[in-house]
Protein backbone atom coordinates (compact mmCIF):
# COMPACT_ATOMS: atom_id res chain seq x y z
CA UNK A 1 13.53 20.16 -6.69
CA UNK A 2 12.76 19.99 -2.82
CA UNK A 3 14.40 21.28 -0.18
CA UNK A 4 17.19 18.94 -0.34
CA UNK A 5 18.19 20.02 -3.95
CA UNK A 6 17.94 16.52 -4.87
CA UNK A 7 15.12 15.98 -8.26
CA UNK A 8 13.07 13.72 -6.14
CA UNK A 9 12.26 13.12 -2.65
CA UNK A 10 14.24 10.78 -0.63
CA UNK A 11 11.08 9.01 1.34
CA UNK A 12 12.14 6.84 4.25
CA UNK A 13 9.49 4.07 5.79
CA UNK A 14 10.95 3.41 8.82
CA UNK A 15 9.07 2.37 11.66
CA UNK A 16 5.41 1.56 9.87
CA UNK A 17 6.35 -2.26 9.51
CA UNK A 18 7.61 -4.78 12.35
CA UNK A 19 8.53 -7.67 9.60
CA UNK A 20 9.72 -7.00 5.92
CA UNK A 21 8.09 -4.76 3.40
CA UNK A 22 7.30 -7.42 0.60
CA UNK A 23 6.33 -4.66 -1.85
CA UNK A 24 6.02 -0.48 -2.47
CA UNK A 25 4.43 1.43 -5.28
CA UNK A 26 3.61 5.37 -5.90
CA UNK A 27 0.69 5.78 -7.32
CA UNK A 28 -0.32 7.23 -10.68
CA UNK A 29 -0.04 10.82 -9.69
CA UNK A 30 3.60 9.94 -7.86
CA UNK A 31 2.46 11.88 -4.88
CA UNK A 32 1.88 9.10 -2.39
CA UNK A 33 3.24 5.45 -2.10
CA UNK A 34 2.36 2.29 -0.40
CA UNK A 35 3.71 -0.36 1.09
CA UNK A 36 2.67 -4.01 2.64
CA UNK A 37 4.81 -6.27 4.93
CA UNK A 38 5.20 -9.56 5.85
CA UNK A 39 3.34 -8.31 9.18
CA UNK A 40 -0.26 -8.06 7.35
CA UNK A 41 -0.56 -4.52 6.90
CA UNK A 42 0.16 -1.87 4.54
CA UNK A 43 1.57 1.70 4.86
CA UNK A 44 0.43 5.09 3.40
CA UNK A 45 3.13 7.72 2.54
CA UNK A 46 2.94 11.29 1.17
CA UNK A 47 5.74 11.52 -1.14
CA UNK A 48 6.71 14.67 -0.86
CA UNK A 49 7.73 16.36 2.41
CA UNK A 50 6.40 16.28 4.97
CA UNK A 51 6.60 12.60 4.35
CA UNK A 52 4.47 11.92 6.78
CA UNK A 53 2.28 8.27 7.00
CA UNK A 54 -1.26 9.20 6.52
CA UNK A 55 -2.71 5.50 6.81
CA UNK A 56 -1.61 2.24 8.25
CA UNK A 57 -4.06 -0.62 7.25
CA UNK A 58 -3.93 -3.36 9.65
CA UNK A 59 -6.45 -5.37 9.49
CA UNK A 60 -6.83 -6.27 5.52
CA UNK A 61 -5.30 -9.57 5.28
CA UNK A 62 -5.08 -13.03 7.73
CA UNK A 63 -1.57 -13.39 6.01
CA UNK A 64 1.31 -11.63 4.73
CA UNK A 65 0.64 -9.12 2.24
CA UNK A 66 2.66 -10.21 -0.77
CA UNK A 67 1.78 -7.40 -3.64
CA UNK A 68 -0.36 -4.09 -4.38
CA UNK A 69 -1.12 -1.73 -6.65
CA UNK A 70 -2.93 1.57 -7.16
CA UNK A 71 -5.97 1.61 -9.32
CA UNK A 72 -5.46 4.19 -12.29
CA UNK A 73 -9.23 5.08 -12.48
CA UNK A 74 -10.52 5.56 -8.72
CA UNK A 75 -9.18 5.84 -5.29
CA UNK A 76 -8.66 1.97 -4.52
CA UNK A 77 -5.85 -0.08 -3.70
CA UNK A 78 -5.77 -3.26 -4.97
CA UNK A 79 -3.68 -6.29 -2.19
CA UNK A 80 -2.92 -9.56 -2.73
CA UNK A 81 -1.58 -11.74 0.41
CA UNK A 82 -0.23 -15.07 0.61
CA UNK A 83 -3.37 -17.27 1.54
CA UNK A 84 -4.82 -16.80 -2.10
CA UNK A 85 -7.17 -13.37 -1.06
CA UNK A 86 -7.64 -10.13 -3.55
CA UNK A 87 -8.58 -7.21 -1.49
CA UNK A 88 -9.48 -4.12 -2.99
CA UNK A 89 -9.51 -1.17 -0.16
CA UNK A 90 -11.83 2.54 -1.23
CA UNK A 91 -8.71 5.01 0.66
CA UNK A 92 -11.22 7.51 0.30
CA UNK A 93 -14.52 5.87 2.30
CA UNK A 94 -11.76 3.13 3.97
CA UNK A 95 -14.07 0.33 2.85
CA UNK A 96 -13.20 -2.74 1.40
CA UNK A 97 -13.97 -5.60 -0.75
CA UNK A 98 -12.91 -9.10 -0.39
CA UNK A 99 -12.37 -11.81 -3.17
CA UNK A 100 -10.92 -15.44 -3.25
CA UNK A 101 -8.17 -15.59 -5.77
CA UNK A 102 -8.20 -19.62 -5.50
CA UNK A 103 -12.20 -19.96 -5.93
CA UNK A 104 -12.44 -17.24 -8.62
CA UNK A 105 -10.22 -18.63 -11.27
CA UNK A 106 -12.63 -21.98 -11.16
């Protein structure tokens, strides 16, 4: 339990996004979660308080950020945005790797 007595946090994302989250996941160890937006970015949340935001990604995408999910094997988070682009993102060295959904499937 945490210190509201409830069996799992209560985690609030206000104020990281200035258009719609479009998706949020907790990772495999359900300590942190993510979230992207409509405004091109994606969020970084402990779970657990303090629930603070570690990481705001701004700069991943030229569109929306539709989907994302947390690798199971390694630190990376995998986004997918609206113009067709896979982005995988290394949380722990903040690098990143781009890919063309749209020219990859040919």
């Amino acid at each position: 339990m945490d210190a509201s007595g409830l069996e799992a946090p209560i985690v609030s994302l206000a104020g990281a996004h200035t258009a719609e989250i479009m998706s949020c996941r907790f990772d495999p160890s359900g300590q942190n979660v993510a979230a992207c937006s409509a405004d091109r970015s994606v969020s970084l949340w402990r779970t657990y308080p303090p629930t603070t935001n570690y990481g705001h990604l701004t700069t991943l995408h030229k569109a929306p950020v539709l989907d994302l999910q947390w690798s199971l094997f390694a630190p990376l988070l995998y986004t997918a945005s609206a113009d067709g682009c896979l982005h995988y993102t290394n949380l722990t060295t903040r690098t990143r790797a781009r890919r063309n959904a749209r020219t990859a499937a040919s």
